[in-house]
Structure formats: structure tokens, C-alpha cells
PDB file of N, CA and C in Angstrom:
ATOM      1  N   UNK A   1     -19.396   5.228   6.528  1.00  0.00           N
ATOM      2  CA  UNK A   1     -18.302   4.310   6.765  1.00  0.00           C
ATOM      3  C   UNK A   1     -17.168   4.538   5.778  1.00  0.00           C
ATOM      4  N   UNK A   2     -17.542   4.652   4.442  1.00  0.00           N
ATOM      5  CA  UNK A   2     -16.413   5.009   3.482  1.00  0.00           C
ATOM      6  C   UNK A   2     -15.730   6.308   3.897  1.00  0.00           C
ATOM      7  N   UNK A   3     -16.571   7.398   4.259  1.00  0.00           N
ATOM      8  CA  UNK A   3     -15.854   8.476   4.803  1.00  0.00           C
ATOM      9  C   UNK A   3     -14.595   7.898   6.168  1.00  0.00           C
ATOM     10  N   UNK A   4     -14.978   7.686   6.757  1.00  0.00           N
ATOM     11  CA  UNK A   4     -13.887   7.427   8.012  1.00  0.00           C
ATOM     12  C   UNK A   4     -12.735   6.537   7.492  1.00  0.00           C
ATOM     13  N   UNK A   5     -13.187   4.906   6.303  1.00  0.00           N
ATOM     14  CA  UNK A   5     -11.675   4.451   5.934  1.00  0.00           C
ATOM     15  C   UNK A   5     -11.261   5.352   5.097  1.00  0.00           C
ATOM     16  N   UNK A   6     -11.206   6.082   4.253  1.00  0.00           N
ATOM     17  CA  UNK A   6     -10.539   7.164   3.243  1.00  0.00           C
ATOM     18  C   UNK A   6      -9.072   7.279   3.977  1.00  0.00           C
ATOM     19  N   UNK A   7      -9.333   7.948   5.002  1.00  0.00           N
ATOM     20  CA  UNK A   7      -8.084   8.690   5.413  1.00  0.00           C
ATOM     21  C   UNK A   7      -7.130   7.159   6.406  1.00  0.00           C
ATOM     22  N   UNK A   8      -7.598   6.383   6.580  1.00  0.00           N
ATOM     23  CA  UNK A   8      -7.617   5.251   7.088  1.00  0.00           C
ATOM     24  C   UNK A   8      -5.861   4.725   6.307  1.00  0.00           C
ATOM     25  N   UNK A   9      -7.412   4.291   4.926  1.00  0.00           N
ATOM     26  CA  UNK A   9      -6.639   3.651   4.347  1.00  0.00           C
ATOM     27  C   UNK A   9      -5.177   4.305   3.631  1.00  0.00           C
ATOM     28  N   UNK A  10      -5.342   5.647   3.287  1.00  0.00           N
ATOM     29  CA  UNK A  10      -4.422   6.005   3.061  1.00  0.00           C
ATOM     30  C   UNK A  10      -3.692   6.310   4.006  1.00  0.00           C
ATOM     31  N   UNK A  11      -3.770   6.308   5.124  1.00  0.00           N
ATOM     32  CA  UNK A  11      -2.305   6.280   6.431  1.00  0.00           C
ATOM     33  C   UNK A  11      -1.283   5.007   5.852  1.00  0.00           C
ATOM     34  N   UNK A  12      -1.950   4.000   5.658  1.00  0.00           N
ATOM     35  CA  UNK A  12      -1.316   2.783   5.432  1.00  0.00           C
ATOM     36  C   UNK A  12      -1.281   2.637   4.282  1.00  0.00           C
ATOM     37  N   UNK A  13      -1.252   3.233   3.390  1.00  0.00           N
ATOM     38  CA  UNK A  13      -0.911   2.908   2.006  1.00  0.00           C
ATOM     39  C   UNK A  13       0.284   3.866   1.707  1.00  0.00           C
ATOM     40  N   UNK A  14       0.145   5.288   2.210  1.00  0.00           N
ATOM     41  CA  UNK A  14       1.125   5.834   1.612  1.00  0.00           C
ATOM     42  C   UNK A  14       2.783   5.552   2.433  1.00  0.00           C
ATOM     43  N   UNK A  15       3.270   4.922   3.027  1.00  0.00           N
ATOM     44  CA  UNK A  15       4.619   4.602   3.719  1.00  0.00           C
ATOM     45  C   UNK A  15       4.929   3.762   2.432  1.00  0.00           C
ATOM     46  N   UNK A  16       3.917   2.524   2.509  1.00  0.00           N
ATOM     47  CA  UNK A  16       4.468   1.718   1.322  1.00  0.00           C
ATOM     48  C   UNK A  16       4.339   2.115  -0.040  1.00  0.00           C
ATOM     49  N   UNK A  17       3.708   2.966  -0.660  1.00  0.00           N
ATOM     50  CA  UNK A  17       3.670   3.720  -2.359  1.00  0.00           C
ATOM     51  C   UNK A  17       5.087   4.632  -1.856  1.00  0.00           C
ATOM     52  N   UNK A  18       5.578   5.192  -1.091  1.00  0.00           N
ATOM     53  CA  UNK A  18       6.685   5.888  -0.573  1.00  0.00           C
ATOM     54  C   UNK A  18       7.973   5.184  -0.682  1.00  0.00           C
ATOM     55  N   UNK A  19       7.862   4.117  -0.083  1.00  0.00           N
ATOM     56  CA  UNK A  19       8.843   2.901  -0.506  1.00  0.00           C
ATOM     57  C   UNK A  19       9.017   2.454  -1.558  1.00  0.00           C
ATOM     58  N   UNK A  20       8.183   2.484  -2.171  1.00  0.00           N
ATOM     59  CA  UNK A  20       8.295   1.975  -3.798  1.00  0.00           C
ATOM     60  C   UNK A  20       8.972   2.647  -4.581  1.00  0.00           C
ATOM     61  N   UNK A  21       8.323   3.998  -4.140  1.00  0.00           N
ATOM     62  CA  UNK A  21       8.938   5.462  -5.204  1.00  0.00           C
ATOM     63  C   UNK A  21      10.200   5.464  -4.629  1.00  0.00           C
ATOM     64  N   UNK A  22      11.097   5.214  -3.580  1.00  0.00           N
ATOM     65  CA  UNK A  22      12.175   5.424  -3.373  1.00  0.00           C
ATOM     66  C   UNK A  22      13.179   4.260  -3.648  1.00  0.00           C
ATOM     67  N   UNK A  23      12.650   3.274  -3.751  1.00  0.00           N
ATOM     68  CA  UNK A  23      13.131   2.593  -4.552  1.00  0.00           C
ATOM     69  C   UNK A  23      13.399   2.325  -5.626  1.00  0.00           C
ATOM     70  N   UNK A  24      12.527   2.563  -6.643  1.00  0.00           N
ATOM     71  CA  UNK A  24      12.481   2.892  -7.826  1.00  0.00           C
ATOM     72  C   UNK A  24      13.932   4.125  -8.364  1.00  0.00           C
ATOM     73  N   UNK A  25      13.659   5.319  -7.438  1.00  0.00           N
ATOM     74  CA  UNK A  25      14.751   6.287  -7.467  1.00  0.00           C
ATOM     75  C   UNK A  25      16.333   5.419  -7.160  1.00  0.00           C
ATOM     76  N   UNK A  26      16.352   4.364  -6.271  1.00  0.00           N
ATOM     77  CA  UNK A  26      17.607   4.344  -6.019  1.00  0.00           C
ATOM     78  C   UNK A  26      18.542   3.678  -7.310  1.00  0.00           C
ATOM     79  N   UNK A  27      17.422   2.674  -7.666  1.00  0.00           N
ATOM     80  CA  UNK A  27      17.475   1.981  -8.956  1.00  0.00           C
ATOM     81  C   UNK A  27      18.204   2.442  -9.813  1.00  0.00           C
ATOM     82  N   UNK A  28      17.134   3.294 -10.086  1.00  0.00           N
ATOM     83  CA  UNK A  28      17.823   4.531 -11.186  1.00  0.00           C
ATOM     84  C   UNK A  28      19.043   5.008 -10.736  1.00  0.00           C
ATOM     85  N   UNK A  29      19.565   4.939  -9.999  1.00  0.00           N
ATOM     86  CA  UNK A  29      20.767   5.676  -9.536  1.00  0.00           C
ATOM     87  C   UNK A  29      21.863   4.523  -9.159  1.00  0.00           C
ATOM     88  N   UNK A  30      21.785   3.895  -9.970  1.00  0.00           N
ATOM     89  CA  UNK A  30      22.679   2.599  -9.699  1.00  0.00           C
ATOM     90  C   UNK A  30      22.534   1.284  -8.819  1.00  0.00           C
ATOM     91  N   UNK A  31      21.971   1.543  -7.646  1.00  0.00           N
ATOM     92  CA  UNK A  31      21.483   1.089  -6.253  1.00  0.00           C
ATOM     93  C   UNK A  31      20.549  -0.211  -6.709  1.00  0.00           C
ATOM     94  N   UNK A  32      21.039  -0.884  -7.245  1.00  0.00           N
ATOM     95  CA  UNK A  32      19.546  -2.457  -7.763  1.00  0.00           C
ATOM     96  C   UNK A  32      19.120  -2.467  -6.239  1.00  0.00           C
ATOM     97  N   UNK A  33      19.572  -3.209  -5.398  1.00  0.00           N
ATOM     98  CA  UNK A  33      19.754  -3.501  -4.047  1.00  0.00           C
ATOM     99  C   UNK A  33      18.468  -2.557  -3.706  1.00  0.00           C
ATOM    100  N   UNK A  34      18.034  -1.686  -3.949  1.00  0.00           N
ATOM    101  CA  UNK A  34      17.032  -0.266  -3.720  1.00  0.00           C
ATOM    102  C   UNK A  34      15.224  -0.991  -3.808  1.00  0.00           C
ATOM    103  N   UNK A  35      15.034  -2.016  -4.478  1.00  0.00           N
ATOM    104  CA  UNK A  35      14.105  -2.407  -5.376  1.00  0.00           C
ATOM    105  C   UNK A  35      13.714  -3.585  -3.893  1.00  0.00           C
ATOM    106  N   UNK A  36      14.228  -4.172  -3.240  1.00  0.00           N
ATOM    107  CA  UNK A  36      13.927  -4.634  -2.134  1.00  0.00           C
ATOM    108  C   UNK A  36      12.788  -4.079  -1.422  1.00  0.00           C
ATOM    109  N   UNK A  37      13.305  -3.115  -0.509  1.00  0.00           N
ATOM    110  CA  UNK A  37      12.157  -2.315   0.342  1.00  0.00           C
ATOM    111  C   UNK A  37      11.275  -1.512  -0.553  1.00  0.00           C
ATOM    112  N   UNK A  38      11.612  -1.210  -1.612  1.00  0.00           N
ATOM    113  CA  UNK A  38      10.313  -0.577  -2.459  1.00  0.00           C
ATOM    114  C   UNK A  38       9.652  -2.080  -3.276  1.00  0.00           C
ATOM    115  N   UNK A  39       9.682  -3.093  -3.017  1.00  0.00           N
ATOM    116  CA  UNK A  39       8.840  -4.172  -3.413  1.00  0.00           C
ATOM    117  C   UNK A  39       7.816  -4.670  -1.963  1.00  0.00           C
ATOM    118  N   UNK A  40       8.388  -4.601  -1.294  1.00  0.00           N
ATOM    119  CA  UNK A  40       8.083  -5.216  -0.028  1.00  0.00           C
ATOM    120  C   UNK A  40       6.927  -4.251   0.642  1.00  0.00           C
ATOM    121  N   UNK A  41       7.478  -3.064   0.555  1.00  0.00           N
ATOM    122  CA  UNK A  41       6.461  -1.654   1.020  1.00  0.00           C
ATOM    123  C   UNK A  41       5.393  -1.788   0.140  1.00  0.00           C
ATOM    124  N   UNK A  42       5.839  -1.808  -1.810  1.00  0.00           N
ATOM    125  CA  UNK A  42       4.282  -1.853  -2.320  1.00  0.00           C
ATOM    126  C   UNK A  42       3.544  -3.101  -2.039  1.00  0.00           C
ATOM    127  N   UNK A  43       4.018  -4.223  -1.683  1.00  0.00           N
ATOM    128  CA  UNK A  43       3.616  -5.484  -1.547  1.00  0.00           C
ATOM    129  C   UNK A  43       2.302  -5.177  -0.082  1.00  0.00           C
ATOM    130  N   UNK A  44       3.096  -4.827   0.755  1.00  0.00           N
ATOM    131  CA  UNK A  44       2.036  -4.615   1.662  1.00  0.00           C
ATOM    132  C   UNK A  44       0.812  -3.323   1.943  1.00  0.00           C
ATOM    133  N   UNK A  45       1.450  -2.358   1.069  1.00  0.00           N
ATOM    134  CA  UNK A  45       0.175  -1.579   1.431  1.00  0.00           C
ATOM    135  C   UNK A  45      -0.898  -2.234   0.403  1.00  0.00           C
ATOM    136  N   UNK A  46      -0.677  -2.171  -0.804  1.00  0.00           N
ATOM    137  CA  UNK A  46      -1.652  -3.474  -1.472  1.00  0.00           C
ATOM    138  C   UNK A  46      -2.333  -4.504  -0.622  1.00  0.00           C
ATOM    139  N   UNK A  47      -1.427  -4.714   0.234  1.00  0.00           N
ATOM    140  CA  UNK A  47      -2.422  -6.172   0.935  1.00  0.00           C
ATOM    141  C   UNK A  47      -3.180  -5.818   1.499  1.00  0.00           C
ATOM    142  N   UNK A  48      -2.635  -3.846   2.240  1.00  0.00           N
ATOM    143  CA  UNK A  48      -3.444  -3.508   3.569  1.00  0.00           C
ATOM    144  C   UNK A  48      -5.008  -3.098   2.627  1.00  0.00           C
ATOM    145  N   UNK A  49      -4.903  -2.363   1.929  1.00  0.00           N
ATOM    146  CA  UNK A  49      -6.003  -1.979   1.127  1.00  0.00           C
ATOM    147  C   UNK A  49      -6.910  -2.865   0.638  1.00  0.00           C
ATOM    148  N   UNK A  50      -6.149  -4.128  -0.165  1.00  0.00           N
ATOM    149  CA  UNK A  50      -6.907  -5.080  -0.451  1.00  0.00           C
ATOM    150  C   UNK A  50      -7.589  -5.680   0.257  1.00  0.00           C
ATOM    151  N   UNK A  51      -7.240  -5.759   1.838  1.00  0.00           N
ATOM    152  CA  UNK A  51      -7.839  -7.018   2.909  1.00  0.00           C
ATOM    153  C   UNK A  51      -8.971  -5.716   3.730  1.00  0.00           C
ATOM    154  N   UNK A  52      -8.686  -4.975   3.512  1.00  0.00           N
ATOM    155  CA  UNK A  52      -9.753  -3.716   4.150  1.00  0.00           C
ATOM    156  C   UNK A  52     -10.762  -3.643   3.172  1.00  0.00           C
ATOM    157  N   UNK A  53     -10.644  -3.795   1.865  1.00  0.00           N
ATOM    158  CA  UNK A  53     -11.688  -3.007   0.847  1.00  0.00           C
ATOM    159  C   UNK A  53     -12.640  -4.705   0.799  1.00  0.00           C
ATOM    160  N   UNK A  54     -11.955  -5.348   0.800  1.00  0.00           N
ATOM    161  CA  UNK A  54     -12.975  -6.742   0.963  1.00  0.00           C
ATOM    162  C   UNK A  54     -13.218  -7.194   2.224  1.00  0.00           C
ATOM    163  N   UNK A  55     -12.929  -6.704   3.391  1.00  0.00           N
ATOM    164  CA  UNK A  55     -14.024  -6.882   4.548  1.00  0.00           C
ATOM    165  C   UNK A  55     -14.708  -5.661   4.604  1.00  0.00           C
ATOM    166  N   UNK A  56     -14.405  -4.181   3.623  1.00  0.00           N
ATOM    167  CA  UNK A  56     -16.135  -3.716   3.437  1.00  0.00           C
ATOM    168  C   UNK A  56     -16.730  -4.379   2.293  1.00  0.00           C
ATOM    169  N   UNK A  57     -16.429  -5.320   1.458  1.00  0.00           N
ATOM    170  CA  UNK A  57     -17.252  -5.332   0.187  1.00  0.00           C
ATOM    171  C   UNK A  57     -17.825  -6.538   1.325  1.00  0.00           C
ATOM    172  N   UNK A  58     -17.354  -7.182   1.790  1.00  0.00           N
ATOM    173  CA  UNK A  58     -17.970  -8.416   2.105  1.00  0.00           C
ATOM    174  C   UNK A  58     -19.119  -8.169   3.679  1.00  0.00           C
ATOM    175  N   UNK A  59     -18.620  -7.459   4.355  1.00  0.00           N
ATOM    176  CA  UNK A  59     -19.377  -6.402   5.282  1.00  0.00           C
ATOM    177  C   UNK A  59     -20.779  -5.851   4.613  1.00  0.00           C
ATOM    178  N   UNK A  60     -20.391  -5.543   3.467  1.00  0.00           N
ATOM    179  CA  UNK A  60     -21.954  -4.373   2.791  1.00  0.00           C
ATOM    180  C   UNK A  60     -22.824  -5.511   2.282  1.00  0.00           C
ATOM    181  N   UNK A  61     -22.140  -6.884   1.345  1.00  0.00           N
ATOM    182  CA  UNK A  61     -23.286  -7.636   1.267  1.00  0.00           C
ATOM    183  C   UNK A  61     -23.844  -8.779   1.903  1.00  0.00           C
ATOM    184  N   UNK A  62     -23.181  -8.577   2.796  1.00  0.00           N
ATOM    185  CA  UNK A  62     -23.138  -9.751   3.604  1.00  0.00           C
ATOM    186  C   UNK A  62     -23.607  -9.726   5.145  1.00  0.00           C
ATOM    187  N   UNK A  63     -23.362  -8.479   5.539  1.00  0.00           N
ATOM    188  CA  UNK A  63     -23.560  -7.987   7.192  1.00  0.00           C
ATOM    189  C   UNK A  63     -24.788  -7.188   7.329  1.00  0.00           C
TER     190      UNK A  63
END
């Protein structure tokens, strides 16, 4: 099961770590306004990972 989410989870994690990093860049480049969609992108792939990795933690001791 861990084999199959791996690639899973990283479909959905990396758009939003992508967003972040490009935000971060715009930042740096004057652009505050930039820090928006790279908050929002890391905000949710965090959630996606987080709400996946605890319905397997809660799945393995529980199911």
C-alpha cells in the first residue's frame, strides 16, 4: 500500500511545493504580492499529505 501512495502523494504535493518555490522567487524579486499563491499551494499540499498519511496511520491501526 505504501508503494502505490508514494507516487500518489507526490502528484499532489509537488504543484503546491512548486508554488511555494515560485513564490518565494517572486518575493525576492520585488513581487510581495508573489507570497499569496505560494502560501496557499504550500497550505494545501500539506493538507493533501497530511489527511492521506492519517487515513493510512489510522487505516493500519485501526482497520
Amino acid at each position: 500500500m505504501v508503494l502505490a501512495a508514494t507516487p500518489a502523494l507526490l502528484l499532489m504535493a509537488v504543484p503546491g511545493v512548486l508554488a511555494w518555490q515560485q513564490g518565494r522567487r517572486a518575493a525576492r524579486f520585488g513581487r510581495r504580492d508573489g507570497w499569496v499563491p505560494g502560501v496557499v499551494g504550500l497550505v494545501v499540499a500539506l493538507g493533501v499529505v497530511g489527511v492521506n498519511a492519517l487515513t493510512f496511520v489510522v487505516g493500519t491501526f485501526l482497520g
